[in-house]
Protein backbone atom coordinates (compact mmCIF):
# COMPACT_ATOMS: atom_id res chain seq x y z
CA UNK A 1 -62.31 181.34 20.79
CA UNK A 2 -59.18 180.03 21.77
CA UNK A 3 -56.11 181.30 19.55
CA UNK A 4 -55.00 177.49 19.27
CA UNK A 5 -58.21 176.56 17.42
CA UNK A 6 -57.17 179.97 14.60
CA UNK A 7 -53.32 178.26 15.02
CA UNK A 8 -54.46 174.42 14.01
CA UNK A 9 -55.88 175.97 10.80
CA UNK A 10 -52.31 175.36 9.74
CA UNK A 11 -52.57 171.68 9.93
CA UNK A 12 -55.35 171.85 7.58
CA UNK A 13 -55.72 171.31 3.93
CA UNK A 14 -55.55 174.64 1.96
CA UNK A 15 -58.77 174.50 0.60
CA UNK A 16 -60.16 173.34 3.77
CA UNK A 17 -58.56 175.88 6.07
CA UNK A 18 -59.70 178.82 3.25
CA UNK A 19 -63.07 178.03 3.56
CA UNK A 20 -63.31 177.10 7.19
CA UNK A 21 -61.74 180.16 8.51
CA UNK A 22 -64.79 182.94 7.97
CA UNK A 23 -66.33 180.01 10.51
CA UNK A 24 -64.13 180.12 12.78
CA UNK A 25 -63.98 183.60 13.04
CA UNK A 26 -67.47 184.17 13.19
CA UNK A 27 -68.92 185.58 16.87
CA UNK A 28 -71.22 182.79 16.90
CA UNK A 29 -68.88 179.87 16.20
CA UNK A 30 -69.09 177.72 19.75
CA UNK A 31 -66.83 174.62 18.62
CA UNK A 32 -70.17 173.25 16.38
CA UNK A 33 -71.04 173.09 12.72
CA UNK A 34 -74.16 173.09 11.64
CA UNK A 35 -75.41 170.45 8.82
CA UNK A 36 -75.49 173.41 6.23
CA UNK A 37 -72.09 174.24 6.52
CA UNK A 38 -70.48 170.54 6.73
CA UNK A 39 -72.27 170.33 3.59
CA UNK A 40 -70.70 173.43 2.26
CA UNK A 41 -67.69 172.64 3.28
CA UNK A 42 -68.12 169.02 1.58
CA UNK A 43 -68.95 171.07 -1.83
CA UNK A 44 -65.95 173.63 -1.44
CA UNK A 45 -63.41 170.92 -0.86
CA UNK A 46 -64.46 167.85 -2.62
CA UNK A 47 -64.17 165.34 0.02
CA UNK A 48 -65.98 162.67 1.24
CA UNK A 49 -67.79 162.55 4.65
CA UNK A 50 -65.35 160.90 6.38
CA UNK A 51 -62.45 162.53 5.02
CA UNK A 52 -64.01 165.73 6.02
CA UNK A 53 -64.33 164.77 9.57
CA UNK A 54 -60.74 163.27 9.91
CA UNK A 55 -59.31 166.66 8.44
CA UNK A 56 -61.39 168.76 10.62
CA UNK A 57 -60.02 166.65 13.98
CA UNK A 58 -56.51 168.98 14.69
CA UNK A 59 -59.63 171.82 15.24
CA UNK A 60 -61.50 169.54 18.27
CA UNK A 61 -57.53 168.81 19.09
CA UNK A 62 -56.35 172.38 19.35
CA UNK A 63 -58.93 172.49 22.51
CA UNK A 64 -57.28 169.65 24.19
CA UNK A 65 -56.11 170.79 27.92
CA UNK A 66 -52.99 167.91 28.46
CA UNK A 67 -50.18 169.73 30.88
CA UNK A 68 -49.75 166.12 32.34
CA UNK A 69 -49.45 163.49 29.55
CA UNK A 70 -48.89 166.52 26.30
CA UNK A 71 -51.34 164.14 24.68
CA UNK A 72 -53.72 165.79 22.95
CA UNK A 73 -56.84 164.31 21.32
CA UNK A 74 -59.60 165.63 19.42
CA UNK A 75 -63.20 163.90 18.66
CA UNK A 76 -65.73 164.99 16.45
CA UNK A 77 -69.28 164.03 17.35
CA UNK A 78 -72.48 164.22 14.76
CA UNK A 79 -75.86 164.53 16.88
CA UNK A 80 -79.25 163.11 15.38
CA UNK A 81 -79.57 166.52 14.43
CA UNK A 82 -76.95 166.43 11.87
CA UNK A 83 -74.82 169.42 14.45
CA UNK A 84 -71.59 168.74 14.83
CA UNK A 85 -69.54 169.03 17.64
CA UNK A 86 -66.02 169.26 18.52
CA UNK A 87 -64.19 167.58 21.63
CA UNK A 88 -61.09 167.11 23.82
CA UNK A 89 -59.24 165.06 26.51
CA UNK A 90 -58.63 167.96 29.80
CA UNK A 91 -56.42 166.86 32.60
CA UNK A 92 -55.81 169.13 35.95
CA UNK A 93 -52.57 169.73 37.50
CA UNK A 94 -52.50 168.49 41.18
CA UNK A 95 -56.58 166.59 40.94
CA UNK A 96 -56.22 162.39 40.58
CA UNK A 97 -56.21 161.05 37.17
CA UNK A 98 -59.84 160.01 37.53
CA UNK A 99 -60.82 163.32 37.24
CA UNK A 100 -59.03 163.49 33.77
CA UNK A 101 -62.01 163.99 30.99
CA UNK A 102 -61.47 162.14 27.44
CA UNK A 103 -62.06 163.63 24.03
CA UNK A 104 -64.89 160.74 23.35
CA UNK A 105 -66.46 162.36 26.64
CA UNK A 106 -66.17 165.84 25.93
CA UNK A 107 -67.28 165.34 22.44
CA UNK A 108 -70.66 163.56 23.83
CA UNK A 109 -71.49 165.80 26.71
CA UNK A 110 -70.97 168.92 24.76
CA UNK A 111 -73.58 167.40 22.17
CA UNK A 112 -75.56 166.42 25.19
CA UNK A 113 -75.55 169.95 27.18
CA UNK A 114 -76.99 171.62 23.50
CA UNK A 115 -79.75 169.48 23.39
CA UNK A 116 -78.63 166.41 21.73
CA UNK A 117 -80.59 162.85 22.59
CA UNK A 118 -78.50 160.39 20.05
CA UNK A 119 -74.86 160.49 18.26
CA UNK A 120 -75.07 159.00 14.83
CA UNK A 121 -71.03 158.74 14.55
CA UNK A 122 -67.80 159.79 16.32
CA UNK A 123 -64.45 160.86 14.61
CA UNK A 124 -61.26 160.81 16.82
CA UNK A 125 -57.95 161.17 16.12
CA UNK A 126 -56.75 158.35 17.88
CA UNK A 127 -58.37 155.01 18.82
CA UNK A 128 -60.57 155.01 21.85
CA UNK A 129 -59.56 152.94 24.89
CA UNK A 130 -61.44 150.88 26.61
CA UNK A 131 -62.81 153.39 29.05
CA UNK A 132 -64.15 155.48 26.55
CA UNK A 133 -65.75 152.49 24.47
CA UNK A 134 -67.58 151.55 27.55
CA UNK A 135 -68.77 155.08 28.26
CA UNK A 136 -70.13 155.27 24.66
CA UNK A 137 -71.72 151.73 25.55
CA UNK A 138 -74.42 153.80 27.29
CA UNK A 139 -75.30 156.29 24.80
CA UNK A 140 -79.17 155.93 23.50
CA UNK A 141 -77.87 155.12 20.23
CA UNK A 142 -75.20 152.57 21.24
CA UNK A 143 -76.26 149.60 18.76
CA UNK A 144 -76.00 152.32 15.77
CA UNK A 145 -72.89 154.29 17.04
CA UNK A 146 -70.06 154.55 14.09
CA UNK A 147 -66.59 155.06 15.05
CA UNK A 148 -64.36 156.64 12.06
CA UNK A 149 -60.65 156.69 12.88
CA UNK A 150 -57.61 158.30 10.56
CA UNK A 151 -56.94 156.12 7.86
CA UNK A 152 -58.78 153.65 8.50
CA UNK A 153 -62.49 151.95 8.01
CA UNK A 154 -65.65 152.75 9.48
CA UNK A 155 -66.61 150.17 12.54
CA UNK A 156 -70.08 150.10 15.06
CA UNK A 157 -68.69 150.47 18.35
CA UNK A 158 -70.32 147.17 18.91
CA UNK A 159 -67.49 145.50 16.97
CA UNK A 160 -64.74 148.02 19.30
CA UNK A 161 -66.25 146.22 21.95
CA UNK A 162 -67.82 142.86 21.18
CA UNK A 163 -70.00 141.16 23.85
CA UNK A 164 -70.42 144.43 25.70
CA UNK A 165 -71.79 144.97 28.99
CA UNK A 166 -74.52 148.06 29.15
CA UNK A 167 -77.68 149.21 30.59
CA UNK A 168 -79.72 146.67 29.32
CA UNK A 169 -77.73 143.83 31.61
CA UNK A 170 -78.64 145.88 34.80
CA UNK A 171 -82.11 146.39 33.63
CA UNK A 172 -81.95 149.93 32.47
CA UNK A 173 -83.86 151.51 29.50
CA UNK A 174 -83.24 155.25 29.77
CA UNK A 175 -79.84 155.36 28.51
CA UNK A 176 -77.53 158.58 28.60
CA UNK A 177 -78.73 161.18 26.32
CA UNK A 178 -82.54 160.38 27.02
CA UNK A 179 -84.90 163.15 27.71
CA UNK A 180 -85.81 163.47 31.18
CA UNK A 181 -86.84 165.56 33.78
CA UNK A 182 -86.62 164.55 37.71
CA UNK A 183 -88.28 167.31 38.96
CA UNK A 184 -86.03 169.07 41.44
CA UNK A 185 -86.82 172.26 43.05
CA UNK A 186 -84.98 174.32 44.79
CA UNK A 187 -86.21 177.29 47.24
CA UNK A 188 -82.63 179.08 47.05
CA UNK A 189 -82.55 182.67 45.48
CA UNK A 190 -79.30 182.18 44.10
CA UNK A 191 -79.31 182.53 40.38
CA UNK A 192 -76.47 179.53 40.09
CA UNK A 193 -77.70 177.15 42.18
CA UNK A 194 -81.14 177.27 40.42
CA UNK A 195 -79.07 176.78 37.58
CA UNK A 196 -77.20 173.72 39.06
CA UNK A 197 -80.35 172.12 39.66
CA UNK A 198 -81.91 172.89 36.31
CA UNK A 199 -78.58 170.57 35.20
CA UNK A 200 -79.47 168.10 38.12
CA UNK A 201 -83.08 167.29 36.37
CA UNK A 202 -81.05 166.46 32.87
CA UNK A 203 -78.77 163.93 34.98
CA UNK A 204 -78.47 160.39 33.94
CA UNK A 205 -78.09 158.19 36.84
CA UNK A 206 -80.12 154.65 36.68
CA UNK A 207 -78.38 153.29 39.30
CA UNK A 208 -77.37 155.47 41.85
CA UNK A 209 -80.21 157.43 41.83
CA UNK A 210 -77.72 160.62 42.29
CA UNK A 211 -79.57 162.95 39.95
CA UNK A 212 -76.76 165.79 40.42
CA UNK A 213 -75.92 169.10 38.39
CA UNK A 214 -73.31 171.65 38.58
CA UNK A 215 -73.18 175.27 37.10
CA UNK A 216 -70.03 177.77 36.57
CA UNK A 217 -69.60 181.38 36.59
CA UNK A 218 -66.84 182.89 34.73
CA UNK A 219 -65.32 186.08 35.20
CA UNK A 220 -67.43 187.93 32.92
CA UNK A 221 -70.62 186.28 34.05
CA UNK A 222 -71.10 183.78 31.38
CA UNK A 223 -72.75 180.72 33.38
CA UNK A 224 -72.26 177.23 31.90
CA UNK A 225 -74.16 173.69 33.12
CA UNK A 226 -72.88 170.41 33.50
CA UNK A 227 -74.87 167.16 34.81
CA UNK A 228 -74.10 163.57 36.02
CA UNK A 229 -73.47 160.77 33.43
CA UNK A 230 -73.33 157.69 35.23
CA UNK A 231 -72.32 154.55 33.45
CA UNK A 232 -73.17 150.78 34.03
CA UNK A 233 -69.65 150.02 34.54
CA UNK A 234 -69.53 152.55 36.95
CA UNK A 235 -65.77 154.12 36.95
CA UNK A 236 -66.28 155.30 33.05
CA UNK A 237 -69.10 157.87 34.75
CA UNK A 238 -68.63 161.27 34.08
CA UNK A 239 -68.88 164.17 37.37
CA UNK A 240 -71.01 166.80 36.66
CA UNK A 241 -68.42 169.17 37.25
CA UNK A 242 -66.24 167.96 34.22
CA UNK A 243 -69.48 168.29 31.99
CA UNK A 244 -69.82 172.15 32.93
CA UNK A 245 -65.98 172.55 32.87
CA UNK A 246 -65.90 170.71 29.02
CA UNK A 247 -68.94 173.39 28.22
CA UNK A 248 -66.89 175.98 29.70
CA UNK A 249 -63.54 174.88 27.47
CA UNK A 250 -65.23 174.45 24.17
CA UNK A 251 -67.12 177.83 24.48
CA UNK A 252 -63.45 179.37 24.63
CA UNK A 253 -62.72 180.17 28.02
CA UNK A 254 -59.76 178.79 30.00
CA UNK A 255 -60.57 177.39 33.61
CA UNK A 256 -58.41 180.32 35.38
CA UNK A 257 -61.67 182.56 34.85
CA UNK A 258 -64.23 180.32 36.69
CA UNK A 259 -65.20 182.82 39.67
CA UNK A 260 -68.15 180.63 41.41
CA UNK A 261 -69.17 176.94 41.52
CA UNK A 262 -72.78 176.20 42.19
CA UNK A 263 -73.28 171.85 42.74
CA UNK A 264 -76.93 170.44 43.52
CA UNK A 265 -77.39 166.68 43.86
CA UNK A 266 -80.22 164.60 45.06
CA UNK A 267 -79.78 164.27 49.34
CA UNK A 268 -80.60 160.40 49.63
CA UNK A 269 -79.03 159.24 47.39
CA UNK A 270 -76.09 155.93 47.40
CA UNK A 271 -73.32 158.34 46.77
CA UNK A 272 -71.86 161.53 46.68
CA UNK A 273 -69.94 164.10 44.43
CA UNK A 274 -69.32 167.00 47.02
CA UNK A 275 -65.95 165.91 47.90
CA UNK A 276 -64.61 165.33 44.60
CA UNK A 277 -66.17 168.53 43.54
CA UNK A 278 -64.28 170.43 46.25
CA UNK A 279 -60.86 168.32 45.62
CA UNK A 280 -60.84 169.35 41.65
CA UNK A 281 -61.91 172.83 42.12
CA UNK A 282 -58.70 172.96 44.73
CA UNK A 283 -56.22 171.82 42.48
CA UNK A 284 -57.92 174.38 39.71
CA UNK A 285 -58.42 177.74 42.07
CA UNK A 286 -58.37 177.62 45.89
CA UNK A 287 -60.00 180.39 46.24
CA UNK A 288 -63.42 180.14 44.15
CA UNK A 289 -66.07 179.42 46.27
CA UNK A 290 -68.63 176.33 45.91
CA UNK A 291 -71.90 176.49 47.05
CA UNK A 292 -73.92 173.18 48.26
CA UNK A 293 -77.08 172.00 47.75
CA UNK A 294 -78.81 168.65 48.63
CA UNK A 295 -82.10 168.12 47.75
């Protein structure tokens, strides 16, 4: 749990942060609520939907990681499931801005790494640029996506970004979030590169054909996954190294204790993400070794 997420309560309506703390400090709480308890919470404090969602956003904000712009944005995503799940923008110190992760990203992927195959809407604190409106272009449930900002009304993301360009121009029907499976083996022994590859058959990649994954260990041995989420636009895609990292922020732990990067990614394919891998895990920690696998 990070003690910023306990600090934001402040921020909160009193009724709200009352009956949202014994959440938060739960052991189990990993930066989701359930269905059940939005709904309690919807009973306890007499708000709508929406309002509920907008209040809750200084929570997904408090785990924003911004020592280069002080920016810090929070999303809210709701999975088919009815799950919710919280997200934040995460920049690195010394790594190109590319690398930088948006709180409409983080929100998705950490959906995406529990299981998720659809959003139903997104909540974010502050309006989503264009980057991020294309990146939610390729979600399975793109058509049916609603975007709720602060204080204002509802919108599809098809009216954030009329005539859009997707998947469906290039020829693409599995769109990001889709179940599939590529069916990557790996012979090594090691625990997190079997992990890594595990990611790599979750990958969404249509047009590169770079079916990649990458897993974490942290200092206490917690693992967490991350896999490729390519984009028709291309430059919106998301590493699979900033998926794990987002899984490894939102579950409470702070970058500093990643100990061991594992990255496994499809040998033949168009492109590559070893070297930008290796560049953001240098600006994070010199010294924590990555091991490679192509396949």
């Amino acid at each position: 749990m990070h003690t910023k997420v306990m600090d934001a309560l402040g921020a909160l309506p009193a009724d709200l942060a009352s009956a949202i703390k014994p959440v938060l400090e739960s052991e189990t709480f990993d930066a989701t609520l359930s269905s059940e308890v939005f709904t309690q919470l919807l009973s306890q404090t007499q708000m709508t939907d929406s309002e509920l969602r907008v209040a809750l956003l200084p929570l997904a904000a408090a785990y924003s990681v911004a020592p280069i712009s002080n920016f810090y944005v929070g999303a809210i995503v709701r999975g088919l499931s009815g799950t919710l799940y919280f997200g934040a923008n995460m920049e690195f110190v010394g790594a190109c801005l590319s690398q930088t992760i948006h709180a409409e990203q983080s929100a998705i992927s950490h959906a995406w790494v529990k299981g998720e195959t659809g959003i139903k809407d997104i909540t974010i604190n502050y309006s989503p640029c264009g980057h991020c409106r294309q990146f939610m272009n390729e979600l399975t449930t793109a058509n049916e996506l609603v975007v709720q900002l602060p204080e204002r009304a509802e919108k599809t993301l098809q009216e954030y970004l009329p005539e859009s360009f997707g998947p469906a121009d290039l020829n693409i029907t599995d769109a990001l979030l889709s179940t599939v499976n590529h069916g990557m083996t790996t012979e090594a022994d090691e625990a997190l590169v079997k992990l890594a590859c595990q990611a790599a058959n979750r990958a969404h990649a249509p047009y590169t054909k770079n079916f990649s994954g990458v897993a974490l260990k942290a200092n206490n041995g917690q693992t967490f996954i991350g896999m490729y989420a390519e984009n028709a636009a291309f430059n919106p895609s998301l590493p699979p190294l900033q998926v794990a990292l987002v899984n490894m922020n939102m579950a409470g732990y702070l970058l500093s204790e990643i100990t061991e990067v594992a990255l496994v990614e499809k040998a033949d394919s168009t492109i590559s993400h070893l070297s930008d891998t290796q560049t953001t895990l240098e600006a994070l920690n010199p010294d924590v070794p990555l091991t490679y696998v192509a396949i």
